[in-house]
N, C-alpha and C. Protein backbone atom coordinates (compact mmCIF):
# COMPACT_ATOMS: atom_id res chain seq x y z
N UNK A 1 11.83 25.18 -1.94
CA UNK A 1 12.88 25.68 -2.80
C UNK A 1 13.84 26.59 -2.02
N UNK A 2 13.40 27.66 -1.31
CA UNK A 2 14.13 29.00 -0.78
C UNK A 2 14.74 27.82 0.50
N UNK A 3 14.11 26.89 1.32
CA UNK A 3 14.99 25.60 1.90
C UNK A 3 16.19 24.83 1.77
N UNK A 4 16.25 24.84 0.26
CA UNK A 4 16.92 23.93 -0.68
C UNK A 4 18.25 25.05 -0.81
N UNK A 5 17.93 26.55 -0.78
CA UNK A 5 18.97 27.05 -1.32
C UNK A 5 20.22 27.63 0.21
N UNK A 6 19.13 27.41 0.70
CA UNK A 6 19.73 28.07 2.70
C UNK A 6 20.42 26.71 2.86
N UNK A 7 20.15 25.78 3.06
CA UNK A 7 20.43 24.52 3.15
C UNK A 7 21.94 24.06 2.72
N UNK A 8 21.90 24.11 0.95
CA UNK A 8 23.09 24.13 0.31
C UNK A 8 24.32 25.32 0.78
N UNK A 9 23.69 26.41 0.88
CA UNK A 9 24.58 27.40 1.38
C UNK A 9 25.29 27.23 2.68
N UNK A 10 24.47 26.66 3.45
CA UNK A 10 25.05 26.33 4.88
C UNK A 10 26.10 25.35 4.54
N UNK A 11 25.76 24.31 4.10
CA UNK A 11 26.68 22.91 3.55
C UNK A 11 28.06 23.77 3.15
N UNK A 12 27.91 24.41 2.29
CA UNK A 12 28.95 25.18 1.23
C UNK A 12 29.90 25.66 2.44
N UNK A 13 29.21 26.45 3.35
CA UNK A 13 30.20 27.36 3.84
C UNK A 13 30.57 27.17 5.38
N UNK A 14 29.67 25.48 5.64
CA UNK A 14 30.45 25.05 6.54
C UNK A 14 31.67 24.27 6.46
N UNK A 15 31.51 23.71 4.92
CA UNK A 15 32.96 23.40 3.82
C UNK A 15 34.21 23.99 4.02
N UNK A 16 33.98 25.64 3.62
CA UNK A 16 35.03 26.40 3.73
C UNK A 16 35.07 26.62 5.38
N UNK A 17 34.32 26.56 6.20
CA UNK A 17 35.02 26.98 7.70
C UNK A 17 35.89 25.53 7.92
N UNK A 18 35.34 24.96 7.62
CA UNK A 18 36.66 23.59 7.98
C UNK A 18 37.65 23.05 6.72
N UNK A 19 37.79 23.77 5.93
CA UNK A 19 39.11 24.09 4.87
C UNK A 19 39.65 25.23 5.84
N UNK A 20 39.74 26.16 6.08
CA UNK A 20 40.24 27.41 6.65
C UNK A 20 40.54 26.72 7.97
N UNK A 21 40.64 25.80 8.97
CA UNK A 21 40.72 25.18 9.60
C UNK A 21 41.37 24.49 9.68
N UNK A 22 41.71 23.82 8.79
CA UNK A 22 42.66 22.91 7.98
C UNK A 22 43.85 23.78 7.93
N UNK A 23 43.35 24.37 6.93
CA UNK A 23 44.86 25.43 6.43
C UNK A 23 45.70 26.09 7.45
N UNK A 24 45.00 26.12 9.17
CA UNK A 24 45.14 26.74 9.94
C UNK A 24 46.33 25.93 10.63
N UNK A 25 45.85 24.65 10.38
CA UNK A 25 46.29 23.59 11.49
C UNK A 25 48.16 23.26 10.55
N UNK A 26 47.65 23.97 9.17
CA UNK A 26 49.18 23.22 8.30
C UNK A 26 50.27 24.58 8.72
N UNK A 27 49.73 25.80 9.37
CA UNK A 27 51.03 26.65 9.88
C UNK A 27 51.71 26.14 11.15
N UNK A 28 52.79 26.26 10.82
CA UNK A 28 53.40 25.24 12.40
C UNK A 28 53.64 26.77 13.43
N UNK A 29 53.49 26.03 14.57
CA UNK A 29 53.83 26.22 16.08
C UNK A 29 54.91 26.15 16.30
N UNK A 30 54.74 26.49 17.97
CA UNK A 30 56.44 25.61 18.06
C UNK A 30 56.46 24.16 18.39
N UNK A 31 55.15 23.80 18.50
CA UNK A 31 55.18 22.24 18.69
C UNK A 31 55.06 21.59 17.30
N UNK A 32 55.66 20.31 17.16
CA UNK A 32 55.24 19.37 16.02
C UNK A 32 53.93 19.04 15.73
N UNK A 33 53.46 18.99 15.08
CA UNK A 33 52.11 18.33 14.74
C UNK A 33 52.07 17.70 13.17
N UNK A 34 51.23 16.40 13.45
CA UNK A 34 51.61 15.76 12.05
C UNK A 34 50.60 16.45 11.25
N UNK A 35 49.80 16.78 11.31
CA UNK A 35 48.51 17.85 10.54
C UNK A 35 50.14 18.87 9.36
N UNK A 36 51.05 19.31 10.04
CA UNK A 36 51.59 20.30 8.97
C UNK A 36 52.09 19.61 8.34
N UNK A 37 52.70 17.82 8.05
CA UNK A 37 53.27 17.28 7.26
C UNK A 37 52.46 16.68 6.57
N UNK A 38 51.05 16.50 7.09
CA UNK A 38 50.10 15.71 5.99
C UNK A 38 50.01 15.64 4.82
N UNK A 39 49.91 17.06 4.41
CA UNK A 39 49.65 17.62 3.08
C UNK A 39 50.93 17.66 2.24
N UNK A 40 51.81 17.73 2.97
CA UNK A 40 53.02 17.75 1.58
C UNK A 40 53.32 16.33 0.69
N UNK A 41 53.63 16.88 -0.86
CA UNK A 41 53.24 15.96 -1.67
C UNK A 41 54.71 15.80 -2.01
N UNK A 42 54.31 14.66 -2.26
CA UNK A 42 56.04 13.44 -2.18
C UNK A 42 56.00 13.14 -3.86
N UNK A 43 56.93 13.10 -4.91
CA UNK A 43 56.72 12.43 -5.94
C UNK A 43 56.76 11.32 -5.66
N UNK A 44 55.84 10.23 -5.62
CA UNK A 44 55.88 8.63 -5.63
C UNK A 44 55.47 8.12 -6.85
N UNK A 45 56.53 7.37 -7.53
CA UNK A 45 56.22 6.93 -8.72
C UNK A 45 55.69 7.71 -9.81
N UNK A 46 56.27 8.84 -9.92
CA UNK A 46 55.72 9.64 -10.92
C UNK A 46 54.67 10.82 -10.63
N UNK A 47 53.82 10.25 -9.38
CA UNK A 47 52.67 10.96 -8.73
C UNK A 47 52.56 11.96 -7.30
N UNK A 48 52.09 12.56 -7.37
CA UNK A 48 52.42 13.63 -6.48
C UNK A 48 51.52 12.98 -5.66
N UNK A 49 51.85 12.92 -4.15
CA UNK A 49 51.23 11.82 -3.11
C UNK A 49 50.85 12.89 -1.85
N UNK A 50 50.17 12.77 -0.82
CA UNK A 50 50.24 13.78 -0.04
C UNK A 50 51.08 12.49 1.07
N UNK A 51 51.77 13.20 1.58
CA UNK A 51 52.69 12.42 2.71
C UNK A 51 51.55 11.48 4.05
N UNK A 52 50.81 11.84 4.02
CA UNK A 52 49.95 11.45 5.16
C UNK A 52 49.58 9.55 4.38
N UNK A 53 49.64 9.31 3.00
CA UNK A 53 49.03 8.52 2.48
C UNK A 53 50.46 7.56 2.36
N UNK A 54 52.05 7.83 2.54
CA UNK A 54 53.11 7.54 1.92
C UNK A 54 53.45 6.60 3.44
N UNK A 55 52.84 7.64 4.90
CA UNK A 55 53.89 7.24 5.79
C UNK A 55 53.00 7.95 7.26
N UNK A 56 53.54 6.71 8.18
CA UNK A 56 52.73 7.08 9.73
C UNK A 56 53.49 8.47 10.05
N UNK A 57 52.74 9.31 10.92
CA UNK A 57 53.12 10.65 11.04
C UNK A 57 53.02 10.76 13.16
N UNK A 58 53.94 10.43 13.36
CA UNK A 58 53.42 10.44 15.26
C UNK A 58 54.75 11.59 16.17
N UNK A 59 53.70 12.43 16.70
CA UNK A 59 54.89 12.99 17.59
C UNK A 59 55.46 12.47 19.06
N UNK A 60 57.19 12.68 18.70
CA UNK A 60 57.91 11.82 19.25
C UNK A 60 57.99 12.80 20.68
N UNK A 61 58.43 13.68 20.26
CA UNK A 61 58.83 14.97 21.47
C UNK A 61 57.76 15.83 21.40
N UNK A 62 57.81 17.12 21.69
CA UNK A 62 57.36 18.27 21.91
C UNK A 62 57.72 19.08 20.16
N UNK A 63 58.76 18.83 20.05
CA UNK A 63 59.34 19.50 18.31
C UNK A 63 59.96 18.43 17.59
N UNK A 64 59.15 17.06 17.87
CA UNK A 64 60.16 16.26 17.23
C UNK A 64 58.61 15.35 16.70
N UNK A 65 58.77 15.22 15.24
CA UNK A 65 57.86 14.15 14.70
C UNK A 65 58.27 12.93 14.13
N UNK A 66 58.25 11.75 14.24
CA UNK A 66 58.61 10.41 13.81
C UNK A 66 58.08 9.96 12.44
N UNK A 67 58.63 9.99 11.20
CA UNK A 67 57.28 9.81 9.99
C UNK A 67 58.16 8.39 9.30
N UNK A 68 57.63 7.44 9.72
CA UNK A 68 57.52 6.04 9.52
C UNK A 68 56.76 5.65 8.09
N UNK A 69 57.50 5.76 6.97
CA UNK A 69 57.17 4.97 5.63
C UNK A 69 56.33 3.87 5.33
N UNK A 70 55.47 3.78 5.27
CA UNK A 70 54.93 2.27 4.58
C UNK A 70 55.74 1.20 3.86
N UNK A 71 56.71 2.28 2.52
CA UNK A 71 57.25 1.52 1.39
C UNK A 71 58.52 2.13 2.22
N UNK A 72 59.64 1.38 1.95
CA UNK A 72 61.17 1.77 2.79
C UNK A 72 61.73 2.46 1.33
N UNK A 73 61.59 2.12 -0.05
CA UNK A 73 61.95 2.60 -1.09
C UNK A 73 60.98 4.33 -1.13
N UNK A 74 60.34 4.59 -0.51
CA UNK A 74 59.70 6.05 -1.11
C UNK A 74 60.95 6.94 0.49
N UNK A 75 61.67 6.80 1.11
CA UNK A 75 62.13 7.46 2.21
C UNK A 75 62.99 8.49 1.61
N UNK A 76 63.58 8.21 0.62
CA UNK A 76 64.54 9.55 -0.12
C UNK A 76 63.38 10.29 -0.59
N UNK A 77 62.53 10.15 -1.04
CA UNK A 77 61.52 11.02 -1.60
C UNK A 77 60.80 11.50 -1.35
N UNK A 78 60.56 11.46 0.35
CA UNK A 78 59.61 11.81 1.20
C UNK A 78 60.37 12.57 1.97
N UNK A 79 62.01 12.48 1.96
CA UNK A 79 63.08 13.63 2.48
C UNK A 79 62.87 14.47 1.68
N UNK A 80 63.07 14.57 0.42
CA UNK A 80 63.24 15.68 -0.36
C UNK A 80 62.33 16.05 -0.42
N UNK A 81 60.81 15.68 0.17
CA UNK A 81 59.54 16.63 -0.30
C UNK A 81 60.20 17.32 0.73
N UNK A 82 60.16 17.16 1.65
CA UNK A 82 60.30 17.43 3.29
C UNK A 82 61.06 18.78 3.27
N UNK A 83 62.21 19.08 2.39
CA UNK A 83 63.56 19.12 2.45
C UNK A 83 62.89 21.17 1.72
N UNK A 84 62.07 20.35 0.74
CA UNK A 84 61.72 21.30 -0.24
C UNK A 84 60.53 21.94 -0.03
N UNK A 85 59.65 21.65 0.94
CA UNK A 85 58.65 22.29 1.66
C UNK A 85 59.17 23.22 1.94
N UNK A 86 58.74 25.00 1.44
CA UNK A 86 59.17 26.33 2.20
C UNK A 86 58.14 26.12 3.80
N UNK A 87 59.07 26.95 4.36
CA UNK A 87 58.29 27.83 5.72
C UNK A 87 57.81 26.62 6.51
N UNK A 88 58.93 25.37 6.78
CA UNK A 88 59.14 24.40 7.52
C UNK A 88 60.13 24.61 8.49
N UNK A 89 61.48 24.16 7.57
CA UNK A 89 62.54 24.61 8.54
C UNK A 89 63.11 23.61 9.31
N UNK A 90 62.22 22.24 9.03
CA UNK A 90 62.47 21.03 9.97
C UNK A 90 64.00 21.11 9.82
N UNK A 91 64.54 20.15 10.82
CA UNK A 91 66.03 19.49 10.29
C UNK A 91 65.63 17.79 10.85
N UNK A 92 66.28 17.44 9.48
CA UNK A 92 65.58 15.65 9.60
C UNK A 92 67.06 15.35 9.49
N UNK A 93 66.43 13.77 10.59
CA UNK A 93 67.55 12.86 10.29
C UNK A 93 67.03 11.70 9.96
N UNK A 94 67.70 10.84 9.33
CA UNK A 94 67.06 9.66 8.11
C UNK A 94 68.31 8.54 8.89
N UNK A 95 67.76 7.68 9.40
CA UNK A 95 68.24 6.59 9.87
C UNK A 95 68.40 5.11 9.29
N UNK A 96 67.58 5.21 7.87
CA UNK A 96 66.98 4.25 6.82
C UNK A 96 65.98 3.47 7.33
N UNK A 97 65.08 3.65 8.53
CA UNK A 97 63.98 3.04 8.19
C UNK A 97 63.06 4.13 8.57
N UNK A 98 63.09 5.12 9.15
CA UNK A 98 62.38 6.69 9.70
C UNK A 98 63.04 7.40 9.72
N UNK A 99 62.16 8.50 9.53
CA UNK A 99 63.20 9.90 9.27
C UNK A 99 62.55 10.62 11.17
N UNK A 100 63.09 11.48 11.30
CA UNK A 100 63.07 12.31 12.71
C UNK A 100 62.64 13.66 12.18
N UNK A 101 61.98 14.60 12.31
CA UNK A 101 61.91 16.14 11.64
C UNK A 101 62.06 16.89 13.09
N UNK A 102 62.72 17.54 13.37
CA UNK A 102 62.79 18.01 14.36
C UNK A 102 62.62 19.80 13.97
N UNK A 103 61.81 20.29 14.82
CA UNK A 103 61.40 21.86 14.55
C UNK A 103 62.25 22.88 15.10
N UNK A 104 62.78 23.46 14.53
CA UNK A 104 63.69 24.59 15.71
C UNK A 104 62.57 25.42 16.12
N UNK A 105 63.22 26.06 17.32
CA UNK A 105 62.40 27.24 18.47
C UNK A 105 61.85 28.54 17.41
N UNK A 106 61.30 29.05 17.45
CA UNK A 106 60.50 30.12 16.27
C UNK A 106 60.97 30.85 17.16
N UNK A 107 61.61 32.04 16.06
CA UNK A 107 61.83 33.68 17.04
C UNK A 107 60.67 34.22 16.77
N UNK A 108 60.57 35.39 17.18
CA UNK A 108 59.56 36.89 17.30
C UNK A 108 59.50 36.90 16.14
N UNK A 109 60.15 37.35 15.41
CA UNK A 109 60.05 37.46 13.82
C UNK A 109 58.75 36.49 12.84
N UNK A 110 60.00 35.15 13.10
CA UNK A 110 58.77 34.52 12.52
C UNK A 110 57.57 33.94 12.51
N UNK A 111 57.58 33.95 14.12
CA UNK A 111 56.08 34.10 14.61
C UNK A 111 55.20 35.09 14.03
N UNK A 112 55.74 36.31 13.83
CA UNK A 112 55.22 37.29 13.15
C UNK A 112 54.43 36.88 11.52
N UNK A 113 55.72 36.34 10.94
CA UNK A 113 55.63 35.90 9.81
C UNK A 113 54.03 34.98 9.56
N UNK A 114 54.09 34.20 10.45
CA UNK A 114 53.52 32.91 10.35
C UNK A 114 51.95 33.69 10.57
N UNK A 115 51.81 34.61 11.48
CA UNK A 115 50.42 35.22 11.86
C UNK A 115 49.86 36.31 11.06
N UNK A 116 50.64 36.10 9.93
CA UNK A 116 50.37 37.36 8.79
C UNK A 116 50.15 36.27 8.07
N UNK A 117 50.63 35.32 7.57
CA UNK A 117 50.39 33.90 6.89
C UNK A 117 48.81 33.15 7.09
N UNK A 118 48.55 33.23 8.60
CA UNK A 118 47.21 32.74 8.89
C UNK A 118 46.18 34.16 8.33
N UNK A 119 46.21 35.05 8.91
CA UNK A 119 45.60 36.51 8.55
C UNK A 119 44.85 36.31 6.80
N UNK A 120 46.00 36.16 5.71
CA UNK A 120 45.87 35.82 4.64
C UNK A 120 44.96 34.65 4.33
N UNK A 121 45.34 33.67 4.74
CA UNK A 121 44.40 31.98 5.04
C UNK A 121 42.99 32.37 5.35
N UNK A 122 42.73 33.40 6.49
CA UNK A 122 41.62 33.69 7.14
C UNK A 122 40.87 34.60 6.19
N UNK A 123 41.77 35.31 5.74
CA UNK A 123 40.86 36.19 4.52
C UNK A 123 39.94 35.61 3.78
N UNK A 124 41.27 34.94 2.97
CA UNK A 124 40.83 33.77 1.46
C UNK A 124 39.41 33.09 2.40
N UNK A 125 39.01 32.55 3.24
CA UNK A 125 38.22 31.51 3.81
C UNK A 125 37.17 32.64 3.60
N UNK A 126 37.08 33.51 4.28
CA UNK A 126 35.91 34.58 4.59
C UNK A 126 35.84 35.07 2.74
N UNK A 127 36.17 35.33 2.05
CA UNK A 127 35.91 36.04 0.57
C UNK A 127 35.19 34.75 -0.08
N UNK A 128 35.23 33.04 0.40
CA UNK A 128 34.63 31.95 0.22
C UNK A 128 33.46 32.08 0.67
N UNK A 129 33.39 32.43 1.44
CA UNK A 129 32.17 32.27 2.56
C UNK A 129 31.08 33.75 1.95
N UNK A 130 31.63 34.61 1.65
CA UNK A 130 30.99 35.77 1.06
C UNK A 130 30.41 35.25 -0.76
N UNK A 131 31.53 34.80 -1.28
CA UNK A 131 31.18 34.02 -2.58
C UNK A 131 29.83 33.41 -3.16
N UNK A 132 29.92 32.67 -1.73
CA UNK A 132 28.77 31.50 -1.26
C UNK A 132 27.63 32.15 -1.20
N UNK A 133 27.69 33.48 -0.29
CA UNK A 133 26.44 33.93 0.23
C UNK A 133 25.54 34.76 -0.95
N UNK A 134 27.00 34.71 -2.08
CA UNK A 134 26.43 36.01 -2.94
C UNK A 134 25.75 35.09 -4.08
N UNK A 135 26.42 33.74 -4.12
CA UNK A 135 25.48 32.92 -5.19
C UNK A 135 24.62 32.25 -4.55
N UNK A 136 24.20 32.50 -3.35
CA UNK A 136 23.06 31.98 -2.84
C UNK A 136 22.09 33.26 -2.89
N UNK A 137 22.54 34.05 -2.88
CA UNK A 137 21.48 35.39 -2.86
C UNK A 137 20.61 35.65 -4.33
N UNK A 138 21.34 35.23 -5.13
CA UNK A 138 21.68 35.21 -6.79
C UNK A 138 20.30 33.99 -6.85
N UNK A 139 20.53 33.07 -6.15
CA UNK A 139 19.51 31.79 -6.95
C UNK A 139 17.99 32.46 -6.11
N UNK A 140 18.56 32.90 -4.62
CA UNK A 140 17.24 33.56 -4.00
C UNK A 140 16.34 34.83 -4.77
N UNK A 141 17.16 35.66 -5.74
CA UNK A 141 16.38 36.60 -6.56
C UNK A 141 16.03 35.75 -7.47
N UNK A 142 16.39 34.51 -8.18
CA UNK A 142 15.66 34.10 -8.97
C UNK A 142 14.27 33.44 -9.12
N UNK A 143 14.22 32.97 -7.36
CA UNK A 143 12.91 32.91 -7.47
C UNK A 143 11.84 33.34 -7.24
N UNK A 144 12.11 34.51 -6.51
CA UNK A 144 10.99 35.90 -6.82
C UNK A 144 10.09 35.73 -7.13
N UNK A 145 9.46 35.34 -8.89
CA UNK A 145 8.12 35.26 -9.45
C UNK A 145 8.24 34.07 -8.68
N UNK A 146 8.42 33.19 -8.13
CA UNK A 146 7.89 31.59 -7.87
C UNK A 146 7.04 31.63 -6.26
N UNK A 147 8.07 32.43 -5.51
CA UNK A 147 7.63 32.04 -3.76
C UNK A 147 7.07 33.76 -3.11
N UNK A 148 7.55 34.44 -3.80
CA UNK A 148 6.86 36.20 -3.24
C UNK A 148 8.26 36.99 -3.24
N UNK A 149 7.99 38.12 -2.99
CA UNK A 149 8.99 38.87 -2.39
C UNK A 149 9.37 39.47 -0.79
N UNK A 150 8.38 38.44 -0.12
CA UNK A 150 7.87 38.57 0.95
C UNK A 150 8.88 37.31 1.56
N UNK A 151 9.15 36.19 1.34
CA UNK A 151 9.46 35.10 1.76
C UNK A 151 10.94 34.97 1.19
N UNK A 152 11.39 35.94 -0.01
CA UNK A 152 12.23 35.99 -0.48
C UNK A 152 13.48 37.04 0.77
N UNK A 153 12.64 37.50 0.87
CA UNK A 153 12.89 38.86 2.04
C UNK A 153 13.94 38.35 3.24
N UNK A 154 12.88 37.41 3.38
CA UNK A 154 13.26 36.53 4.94
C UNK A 154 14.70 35.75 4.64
N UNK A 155 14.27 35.16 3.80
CA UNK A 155 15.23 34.11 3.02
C UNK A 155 16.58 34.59 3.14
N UNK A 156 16.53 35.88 2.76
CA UNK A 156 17.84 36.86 2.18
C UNK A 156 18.51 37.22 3.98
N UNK A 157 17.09 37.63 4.92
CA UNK A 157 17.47 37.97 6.74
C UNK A 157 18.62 36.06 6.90
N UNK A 158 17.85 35.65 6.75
CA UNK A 158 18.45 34.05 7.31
C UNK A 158 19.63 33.93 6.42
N UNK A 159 19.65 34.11 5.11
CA UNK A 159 21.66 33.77 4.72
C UNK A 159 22.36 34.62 5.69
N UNK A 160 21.82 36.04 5.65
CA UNK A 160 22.64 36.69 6.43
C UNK A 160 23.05 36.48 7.37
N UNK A 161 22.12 36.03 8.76
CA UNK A 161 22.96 35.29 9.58
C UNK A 161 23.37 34.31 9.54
N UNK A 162 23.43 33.52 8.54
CA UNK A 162 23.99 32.27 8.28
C UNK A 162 25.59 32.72 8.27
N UNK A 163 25.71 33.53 6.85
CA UNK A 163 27.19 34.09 6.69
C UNK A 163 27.57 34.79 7.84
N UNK A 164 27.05 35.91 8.63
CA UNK A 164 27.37 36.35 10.18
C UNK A 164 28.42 34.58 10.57
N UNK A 165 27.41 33.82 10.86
CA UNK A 165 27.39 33.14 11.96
C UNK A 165 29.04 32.39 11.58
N UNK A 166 29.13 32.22 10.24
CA UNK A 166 30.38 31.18 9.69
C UNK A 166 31.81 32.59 9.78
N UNK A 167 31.63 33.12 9.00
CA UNK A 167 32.32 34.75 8.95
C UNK A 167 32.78 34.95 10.75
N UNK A 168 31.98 34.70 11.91
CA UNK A 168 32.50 34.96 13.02
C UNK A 168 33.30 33.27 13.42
N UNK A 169 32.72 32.33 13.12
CA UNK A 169 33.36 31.27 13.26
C UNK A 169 35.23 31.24 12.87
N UNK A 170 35.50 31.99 11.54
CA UNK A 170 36.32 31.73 11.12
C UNK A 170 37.38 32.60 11.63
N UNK A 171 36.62 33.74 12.17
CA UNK A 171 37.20 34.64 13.12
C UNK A 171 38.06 34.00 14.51
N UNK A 172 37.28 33.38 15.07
CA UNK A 172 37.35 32.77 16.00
C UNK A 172 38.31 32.16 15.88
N UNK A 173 38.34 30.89 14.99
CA UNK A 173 39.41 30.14 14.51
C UNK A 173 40.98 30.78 14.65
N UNK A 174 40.75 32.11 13.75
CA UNK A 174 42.04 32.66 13.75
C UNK A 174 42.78 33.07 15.16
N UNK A 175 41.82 33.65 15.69
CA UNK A 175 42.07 34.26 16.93
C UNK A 175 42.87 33.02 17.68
N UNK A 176 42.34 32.07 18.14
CA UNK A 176 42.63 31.44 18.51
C UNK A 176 44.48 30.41 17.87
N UNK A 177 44.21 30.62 16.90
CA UNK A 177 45.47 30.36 16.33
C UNK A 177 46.71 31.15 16.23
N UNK A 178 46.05 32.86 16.37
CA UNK A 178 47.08 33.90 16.70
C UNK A 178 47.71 33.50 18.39
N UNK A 179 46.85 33.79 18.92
CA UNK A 179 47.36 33.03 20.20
C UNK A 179 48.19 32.15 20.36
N UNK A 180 48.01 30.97 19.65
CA UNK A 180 48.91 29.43 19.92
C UNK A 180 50.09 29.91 19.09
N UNK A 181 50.61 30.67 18.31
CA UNK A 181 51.32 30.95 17.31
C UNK A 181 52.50 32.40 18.17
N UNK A 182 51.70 33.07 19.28
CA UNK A 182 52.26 34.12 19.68
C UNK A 182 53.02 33.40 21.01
N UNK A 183 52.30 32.51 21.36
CA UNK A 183 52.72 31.75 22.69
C UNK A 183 53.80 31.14 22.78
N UNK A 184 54.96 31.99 23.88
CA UNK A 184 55.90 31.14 24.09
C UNK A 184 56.43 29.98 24.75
């Protein structure tokens, strides 16, 4: 049982270290990467689409991404997601069969911006990861009368470094993303 609950917890909050990871990868650089256009949602047909599902995403340059449509009819609508995405900034050009997104150079500023942006991301991930540990701690007092308070004990030592271990992971993550984000 006290297996079952370490187990799930790990699952849980190796979940959120690679959501926070994710979220990490959707703040742009100064390089292109199709990871920040994935996620933006296109109205297609009524339905909010994530762009990664609408259209090929390949970088052309260094600040330049190529996003190649499937359907040639969704390309106005995959501009205007584009267009209407805050804290992008692309400038696209639409040729009618691909669009071009090209990234301008990031000043000091909004590099700044962007690493107070991840900071926030990194929080939210870690208050997940604490969430986790606290409803895993929660099912671990419940079984008390079942396994001891002795084994319960341990149980409670091992989330802890479990959460340590994800909590520094996500650390890491950031760090590493402050870096790529400060780098000129």
């Amino acid at each position: 049982m006290i297996t079952d609950v370490l187990s799930d917890a790990t699952a849980r909050m190796h979940k959120a270290l690679e959501a926070a990871k994710d979220d990490f990868a959707t703040v742009r650089t100064g390089r292109a990467n199709p990871q920040m256009f994935a996620k933006i949602l296109v109205n297609y047909y009524g339905t909010a689409t994530p762009l990664e599902q609408l259209a090929s995403l390949q970088n052309q340059e260094a600040r330049t991404l190529l996003i190649g449509p499937y359907d040639k009819g969704a390309l106005r609508d995959i501009e205007q997601a584009i267009r209407d995405t805050p804290n992008l900034g692309a400038n696209l050009g639409n040729d009618g069969n691909v669009i071009r997104a090209t990234l301008p150079e990031l000043t000091a500023d909004r590099r700044k911006e962007y690493v107070k942006i991840v900071r926030t991301k990194a929080e939210d991930a870690k208050v997940s990861v604490r969430n986790l540990r606290r409803k895993a701690k929660d099912e671990l007092d419940a079984l008390k009368s079942e396994v001891g308070d002795d084994d319960v004990a341990r149980a409670e030592k091992e989330l802890e470094q479990i959460t340590k271990t994800h909590v520094d992971a996500i650390d890491d993550a950031l760090k590493r993303k402050e870096a790529e984000l400060l780098e000129i």
